[in-house]
Protein backbone atom coordinates (compact mmCIF):
# COMPACT_ATOMS: atom_id res chain seq x y z
CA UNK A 1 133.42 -68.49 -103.79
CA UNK A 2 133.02 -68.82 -107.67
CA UNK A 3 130.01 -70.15 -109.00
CA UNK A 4 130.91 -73.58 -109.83
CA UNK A 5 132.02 -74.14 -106.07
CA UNK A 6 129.00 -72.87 -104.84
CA UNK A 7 127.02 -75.19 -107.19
CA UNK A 8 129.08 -78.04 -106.12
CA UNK A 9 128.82 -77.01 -102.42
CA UNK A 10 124.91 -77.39 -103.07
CA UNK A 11 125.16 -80.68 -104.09
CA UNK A 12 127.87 -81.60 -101.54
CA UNK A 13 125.09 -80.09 -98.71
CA UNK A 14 122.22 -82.05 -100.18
CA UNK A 15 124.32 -85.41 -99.21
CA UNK A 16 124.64 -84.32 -96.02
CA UNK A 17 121.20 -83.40 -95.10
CA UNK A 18 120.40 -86.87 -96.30
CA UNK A 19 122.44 -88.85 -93.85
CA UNK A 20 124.88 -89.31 -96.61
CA UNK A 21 128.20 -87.84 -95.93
CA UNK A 22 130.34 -90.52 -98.39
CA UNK A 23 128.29 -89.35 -101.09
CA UNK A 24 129.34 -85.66 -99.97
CA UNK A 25 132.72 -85.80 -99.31
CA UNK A 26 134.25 -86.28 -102.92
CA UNK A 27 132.30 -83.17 -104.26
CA UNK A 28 133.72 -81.20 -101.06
CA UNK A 29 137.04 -82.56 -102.04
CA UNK A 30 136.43 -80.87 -105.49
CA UNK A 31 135.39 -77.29 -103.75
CA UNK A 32 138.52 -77.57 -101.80
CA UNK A 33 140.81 -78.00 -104.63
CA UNK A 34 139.34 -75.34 -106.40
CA UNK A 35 139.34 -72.45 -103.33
CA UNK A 36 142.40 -74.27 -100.69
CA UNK A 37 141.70 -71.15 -98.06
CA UNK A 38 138.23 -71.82 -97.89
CA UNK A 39 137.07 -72.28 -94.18
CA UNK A 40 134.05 -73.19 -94.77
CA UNK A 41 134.80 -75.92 -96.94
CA UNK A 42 137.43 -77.03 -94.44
CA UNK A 43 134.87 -77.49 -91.87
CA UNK A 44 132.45 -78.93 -94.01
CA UNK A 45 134.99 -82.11 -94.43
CA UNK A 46 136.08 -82.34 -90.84
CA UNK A 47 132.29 -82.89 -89.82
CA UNK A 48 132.50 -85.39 -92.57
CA UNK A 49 135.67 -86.98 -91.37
CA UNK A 50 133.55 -87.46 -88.31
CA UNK A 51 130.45 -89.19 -89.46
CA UNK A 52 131.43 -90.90 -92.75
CA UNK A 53 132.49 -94.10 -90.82
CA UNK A 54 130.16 -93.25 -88.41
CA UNK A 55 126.99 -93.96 -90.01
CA UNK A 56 128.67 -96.85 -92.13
CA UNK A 57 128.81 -98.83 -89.17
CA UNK A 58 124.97 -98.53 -88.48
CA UNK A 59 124.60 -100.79 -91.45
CA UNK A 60 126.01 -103.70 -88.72
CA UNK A 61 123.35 -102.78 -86.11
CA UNK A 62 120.21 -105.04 -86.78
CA UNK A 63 117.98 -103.02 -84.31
CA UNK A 64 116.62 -99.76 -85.38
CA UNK A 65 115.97 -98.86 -82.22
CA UNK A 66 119.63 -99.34 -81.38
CA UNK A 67 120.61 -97.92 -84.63
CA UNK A 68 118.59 -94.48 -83.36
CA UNK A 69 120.01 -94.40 -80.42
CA UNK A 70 124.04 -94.36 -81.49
CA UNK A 71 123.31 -91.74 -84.22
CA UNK A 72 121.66 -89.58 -80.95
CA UNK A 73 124.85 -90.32 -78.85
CA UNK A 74 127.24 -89.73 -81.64
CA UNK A 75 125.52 -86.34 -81.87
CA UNK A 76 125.69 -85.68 -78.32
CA UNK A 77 129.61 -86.20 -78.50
CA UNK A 78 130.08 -84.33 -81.72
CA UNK A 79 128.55 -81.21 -80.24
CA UNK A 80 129.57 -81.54 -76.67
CA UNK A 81 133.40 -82.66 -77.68
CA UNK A 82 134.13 -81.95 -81.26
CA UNK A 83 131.87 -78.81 -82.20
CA UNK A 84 132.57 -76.49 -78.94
CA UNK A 85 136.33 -76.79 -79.28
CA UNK A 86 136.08 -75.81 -82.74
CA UNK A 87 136.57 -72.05 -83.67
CA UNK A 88 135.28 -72.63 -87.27
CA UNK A 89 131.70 -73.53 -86.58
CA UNK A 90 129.90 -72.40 -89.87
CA UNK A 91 125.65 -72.74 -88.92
CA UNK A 92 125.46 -73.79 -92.31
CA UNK A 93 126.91 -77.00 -92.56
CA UNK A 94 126.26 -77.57 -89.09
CA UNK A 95 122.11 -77.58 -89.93
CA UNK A 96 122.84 -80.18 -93.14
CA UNK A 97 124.47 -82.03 -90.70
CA UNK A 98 122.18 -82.08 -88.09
CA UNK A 99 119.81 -82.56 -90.71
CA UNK A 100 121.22 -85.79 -91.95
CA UNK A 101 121.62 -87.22 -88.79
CA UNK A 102 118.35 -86.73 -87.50
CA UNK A 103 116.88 -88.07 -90.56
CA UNK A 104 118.40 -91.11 -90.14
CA UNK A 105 117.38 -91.54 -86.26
CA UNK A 106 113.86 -90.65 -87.27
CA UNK A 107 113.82 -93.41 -89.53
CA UNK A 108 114.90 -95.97 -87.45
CA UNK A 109 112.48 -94.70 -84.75
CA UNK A 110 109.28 -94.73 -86.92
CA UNK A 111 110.28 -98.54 -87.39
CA UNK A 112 109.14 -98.95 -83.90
CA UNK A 113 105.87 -97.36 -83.45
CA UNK A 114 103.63 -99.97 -84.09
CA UNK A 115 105.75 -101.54 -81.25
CA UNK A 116 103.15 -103.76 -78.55
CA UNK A 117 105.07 -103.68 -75.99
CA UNK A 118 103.94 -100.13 -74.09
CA UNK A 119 107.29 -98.81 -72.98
CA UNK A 120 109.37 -99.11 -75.97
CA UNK A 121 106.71 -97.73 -78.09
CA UNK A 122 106.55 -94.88 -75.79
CA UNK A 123 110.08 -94.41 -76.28
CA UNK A 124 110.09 -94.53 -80.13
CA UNK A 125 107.61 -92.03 -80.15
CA UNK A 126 109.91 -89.95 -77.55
CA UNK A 127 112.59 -90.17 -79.60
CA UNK A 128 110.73 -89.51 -82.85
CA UNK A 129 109.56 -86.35 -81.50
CA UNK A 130 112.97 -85.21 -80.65
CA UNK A 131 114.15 -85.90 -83.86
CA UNK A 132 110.90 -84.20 -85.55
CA UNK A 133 111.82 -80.74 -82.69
CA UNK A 134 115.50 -80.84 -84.37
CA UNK A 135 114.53 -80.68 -87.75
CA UNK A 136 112.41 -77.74 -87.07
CA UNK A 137 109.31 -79.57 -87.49
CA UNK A 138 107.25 -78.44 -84.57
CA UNK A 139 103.59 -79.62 -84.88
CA UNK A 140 104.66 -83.20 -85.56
CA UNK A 141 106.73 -83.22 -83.24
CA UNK A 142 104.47 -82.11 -80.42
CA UNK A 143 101.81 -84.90 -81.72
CA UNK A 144 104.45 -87.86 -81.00
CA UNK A 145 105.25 -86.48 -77.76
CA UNK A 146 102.10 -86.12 -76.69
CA UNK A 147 101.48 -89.65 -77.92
CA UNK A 148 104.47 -91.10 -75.71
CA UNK A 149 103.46 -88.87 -72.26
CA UNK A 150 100.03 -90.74 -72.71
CA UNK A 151 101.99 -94.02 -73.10
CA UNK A 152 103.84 -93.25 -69.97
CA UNK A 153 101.33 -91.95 -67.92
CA UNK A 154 99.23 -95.45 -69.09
CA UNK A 155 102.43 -97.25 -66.97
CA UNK A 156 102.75 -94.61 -64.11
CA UNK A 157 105.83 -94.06 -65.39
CA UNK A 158 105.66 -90.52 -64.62
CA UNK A 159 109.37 -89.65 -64.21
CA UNK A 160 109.85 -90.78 -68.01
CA UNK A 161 107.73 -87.97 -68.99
CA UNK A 162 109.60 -85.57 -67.69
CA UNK A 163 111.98 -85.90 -70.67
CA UNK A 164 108.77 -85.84 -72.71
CA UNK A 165 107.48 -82.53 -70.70
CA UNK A 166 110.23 -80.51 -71.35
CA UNK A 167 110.80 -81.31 -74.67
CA UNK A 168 106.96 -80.46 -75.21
CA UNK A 169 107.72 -77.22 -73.89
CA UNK A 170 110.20 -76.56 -75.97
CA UNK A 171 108.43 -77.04 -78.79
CA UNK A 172 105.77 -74.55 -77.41
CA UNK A 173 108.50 -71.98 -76.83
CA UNK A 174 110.05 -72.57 -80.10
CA UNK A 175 106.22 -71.26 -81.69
CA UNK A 176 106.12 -68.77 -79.63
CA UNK A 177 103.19 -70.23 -77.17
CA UNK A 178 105.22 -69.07 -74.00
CA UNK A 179 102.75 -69.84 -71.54
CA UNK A 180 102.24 -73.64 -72.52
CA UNK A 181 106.08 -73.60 -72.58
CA UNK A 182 106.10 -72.46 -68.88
CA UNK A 183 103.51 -74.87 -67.78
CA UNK A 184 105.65 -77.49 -68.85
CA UNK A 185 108.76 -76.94 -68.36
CA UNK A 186 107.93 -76.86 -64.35
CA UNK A 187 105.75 -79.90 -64.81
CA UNK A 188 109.16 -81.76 -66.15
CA UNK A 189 111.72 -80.57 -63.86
CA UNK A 190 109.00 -81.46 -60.91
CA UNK A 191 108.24 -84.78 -62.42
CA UNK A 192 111.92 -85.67 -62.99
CA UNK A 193 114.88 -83.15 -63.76
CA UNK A 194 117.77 -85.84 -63.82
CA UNK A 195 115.81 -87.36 -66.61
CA UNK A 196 116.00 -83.88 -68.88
CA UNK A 197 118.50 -83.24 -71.19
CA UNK A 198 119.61 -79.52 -71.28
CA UNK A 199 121.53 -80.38 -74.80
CA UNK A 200 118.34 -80.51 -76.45
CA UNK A 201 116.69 -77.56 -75.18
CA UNK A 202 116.96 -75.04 -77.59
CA UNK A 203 114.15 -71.57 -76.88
CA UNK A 204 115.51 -68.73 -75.64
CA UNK A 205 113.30 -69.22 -72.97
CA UNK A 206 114.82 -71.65 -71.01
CA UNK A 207 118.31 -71.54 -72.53
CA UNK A 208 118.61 -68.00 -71.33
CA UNK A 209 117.28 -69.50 -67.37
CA UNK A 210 119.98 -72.61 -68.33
CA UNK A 211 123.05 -69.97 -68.46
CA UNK A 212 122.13 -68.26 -65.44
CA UNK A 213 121.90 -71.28 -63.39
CA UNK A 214 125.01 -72.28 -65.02
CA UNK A 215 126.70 -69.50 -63.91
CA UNK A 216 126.24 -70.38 -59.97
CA UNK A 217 128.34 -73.20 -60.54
CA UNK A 218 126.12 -76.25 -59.35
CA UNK A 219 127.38 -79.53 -60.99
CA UNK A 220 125.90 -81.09 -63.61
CA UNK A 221 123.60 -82.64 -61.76
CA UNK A 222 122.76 -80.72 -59.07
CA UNK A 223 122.08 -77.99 -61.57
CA UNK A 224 119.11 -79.36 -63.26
CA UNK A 225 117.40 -79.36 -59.64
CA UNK A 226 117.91 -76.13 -59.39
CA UNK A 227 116.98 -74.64 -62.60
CA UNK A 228 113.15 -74.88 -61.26
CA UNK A 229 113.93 -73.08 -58.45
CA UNK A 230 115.56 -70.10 -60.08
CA UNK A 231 112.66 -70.46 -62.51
CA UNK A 232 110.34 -69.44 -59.94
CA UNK A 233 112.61 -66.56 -58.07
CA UNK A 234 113.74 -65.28 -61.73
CA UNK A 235 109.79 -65.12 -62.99
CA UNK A 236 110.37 -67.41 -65.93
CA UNK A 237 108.19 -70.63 -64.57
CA UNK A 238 105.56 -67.90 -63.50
CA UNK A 239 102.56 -69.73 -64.74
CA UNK A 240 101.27 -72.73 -62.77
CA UNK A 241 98.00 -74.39 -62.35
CA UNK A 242 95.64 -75.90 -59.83
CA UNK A 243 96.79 -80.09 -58.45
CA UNK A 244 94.37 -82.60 -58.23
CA UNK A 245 93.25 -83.67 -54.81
CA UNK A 246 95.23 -86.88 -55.45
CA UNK A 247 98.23 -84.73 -56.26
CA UNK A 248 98.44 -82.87 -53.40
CA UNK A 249 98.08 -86.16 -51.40
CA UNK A 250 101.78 -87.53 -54.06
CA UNK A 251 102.71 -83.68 -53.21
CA UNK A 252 102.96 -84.11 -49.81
CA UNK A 253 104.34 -87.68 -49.25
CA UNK A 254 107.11 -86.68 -51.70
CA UNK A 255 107.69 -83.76 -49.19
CA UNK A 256 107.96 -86.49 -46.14
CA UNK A 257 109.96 -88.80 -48.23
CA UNK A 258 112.39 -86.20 -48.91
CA UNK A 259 112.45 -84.57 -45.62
CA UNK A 260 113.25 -87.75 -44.36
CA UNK A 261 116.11 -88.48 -46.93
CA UNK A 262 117.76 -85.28 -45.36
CA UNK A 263 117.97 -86.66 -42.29
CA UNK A 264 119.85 -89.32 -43.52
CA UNK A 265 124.04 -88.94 -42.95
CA UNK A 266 124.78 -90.46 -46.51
CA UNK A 267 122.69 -87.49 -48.06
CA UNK A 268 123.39 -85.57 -50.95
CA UNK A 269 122.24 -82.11 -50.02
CA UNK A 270 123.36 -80.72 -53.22
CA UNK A 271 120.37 -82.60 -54.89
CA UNK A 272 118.12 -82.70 -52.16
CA UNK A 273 118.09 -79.09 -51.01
CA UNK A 274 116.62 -77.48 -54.36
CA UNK A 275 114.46 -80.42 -55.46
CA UNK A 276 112.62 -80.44 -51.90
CA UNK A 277 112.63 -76.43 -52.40
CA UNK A 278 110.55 -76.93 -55.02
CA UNK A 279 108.18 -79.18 -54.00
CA UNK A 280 107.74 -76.20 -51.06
CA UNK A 281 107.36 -73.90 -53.80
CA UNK A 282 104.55 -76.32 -55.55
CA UNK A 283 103.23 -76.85 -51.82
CA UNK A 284 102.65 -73.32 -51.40
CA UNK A 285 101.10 -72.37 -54.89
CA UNK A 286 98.41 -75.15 -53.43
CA UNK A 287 98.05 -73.34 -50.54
CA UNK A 288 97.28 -69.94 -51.98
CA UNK A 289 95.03 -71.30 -54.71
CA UNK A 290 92.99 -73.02 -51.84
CA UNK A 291 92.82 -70.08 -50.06
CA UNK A 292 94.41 -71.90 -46.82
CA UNK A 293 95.39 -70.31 -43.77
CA UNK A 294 98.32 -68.47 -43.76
CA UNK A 295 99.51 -70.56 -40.90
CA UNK A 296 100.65 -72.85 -43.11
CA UNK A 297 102.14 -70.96 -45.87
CA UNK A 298 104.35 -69.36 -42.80
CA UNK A 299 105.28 -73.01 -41.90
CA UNK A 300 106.40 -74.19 -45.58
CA UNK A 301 108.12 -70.53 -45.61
CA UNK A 302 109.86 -71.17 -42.15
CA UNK A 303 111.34 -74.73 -44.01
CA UNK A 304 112.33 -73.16 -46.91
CA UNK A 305 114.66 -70.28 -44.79
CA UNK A 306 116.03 -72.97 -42.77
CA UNK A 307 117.50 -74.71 -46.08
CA UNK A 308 118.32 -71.35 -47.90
CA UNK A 309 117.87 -68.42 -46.34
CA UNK A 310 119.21 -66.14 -49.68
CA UNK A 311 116.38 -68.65 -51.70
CA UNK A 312 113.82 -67.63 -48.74
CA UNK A 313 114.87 -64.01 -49.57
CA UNK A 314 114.26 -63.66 -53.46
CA UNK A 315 111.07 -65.68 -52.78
CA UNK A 316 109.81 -63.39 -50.16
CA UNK A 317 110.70 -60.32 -51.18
């Protein structure tokens, strides 16, 4: 590229990391003209293609909060659908873009968090902190996700932290505070994993555990069950801490519950097979920090190889 189309590529790039792709897509019009075989530049307008009427349409939203949450499903679909089937992915647009976008959510968000009623504020500050994690801005956004888990855990809402948890301990990860990220990450999956979203989850620590799970095959859904599990056997969710007498009491009527869920015909095993797995695994991670009997550890171990023997395996061995 010559200089003048790498000046006007600056400019071009500078409207896009400020939610402003109309303002972006005459100047990358210009580059275009001036260097036709440029891939680059061709990519750059096909994201722009994508988002210019996009984000016009916001304008017609009059919640923020709804405003936030298109731009975050619109992003969803342009990297899940658009962006993987595309063998011209150039990072560098792709981070103006993401840029932009996430700009734009985190100013609708912000709108909200002065927001009395508990649960939506909790959410805005959810959200905010995602959108603070994707524009690289890590200490921020661990102090509005820490703000919404306390909002949640003010409503026992515990399963919407989990979203919060693992996003948290991405964060960690991302700064290189591994063991925080560890803690974390098997708090969310325990508290919830159909609430996590694996899109978002970006440190090599987990995404490397998310490809190996993904390998097995699982679905969708029963895959984010089992991501804990393998977490444990693989010796990535290796650090763990001591419950509360009150949660080993939720511990273990979550074990009945689910126990008695499998007994049920209309069961899905795919689901409930690795999620009560690893409430055996939390059950016995009690049991050796209490220094119980090993009666009992042999009892939760005896469940565990009756609904996987190759899981009872890697754990034992």
């Amino acid at each position: 590229m010559g200089t003048q189309t790498d000046q006007i590529l600056v400019q071009a790039y500078e409207f896009l990391g400020n939610g402003d792709p109309a303002g972006a897509k005459p100047l990358l019009e210009d580059a275009l003209a001036e260097d036709l075989e440029n891939s680059e530049i061709m990519f750059a307008i096909r994201c722009v293609n994508y988002w210019i009427d996009l984000i016009s349409r916001m304008e017609t939203l009059s919640q923020p909060f709804e405003r936030g949450e298109k731009l975050i499903s619109h992003w969803k679909h342009f990297i899940q659908d658009i962006i993987a089937n595309d063998d011209n992915v150039h990072e560098r647009v792709l981070y103006e873009v993401r840029k932009g976008v996430f700009t734009l959510a985190l100013g609708n968000y912000c709108c909200l968090l002065q927001d009395h009623h508990t649960l939506q504020k909790a959410e805005a500050y959810r959200k905010a902190g995602l959108c603070y994690k994707e524009l690289g801005n890590y200490e921020t956004a661990l102090a509005h996700l820490g703000e919404a888990n306390s909002l949640f855990e003010a409503v026992s809402r515990t399963s919407d932290s989990a979203a919060v948890l693992a996003e948290m301990a991405d964060c960690y990860a991302l700064c290189g505070h591994d063991n925080n990220a560890k803690v974390l990450f098997r708090e969310a999956f325990f508290a919830g994993a159909s609430k996590i979203e694996l899109m978002f989850l970006e440190s090599e620590l987990i995404v490397r555990l998310i490809d190996l799970v993904k390998q097995k095959g699982f679905s969708e859904a029963a895959m984010l069950e089992w991501i804990p599990v393998y977490g444990v056997l693989y010796g990535v969710l290796n650090v763990k801490r001591q419950l509360r007498p009150q949660e080993v009491g939720r511990l273990k009527q979550s074990i009945y519950t689910l126990e008695n869920e499998m007994k049920d015909p209309a069961a899905q095993p795919e689901i409930l097979v690795p999620r009560l797995i690893n409430h055996y695994f939390w059950l016995i991670d009690h049991y050796v920090t209490e220094n119980n009997e090993r009666s009992k550890i042999n009892e939760t171990l005896l469940k565990i190889q009756l609904l996987d023997n190759d899981v009872y395996n890697k754990y034992t061995m």
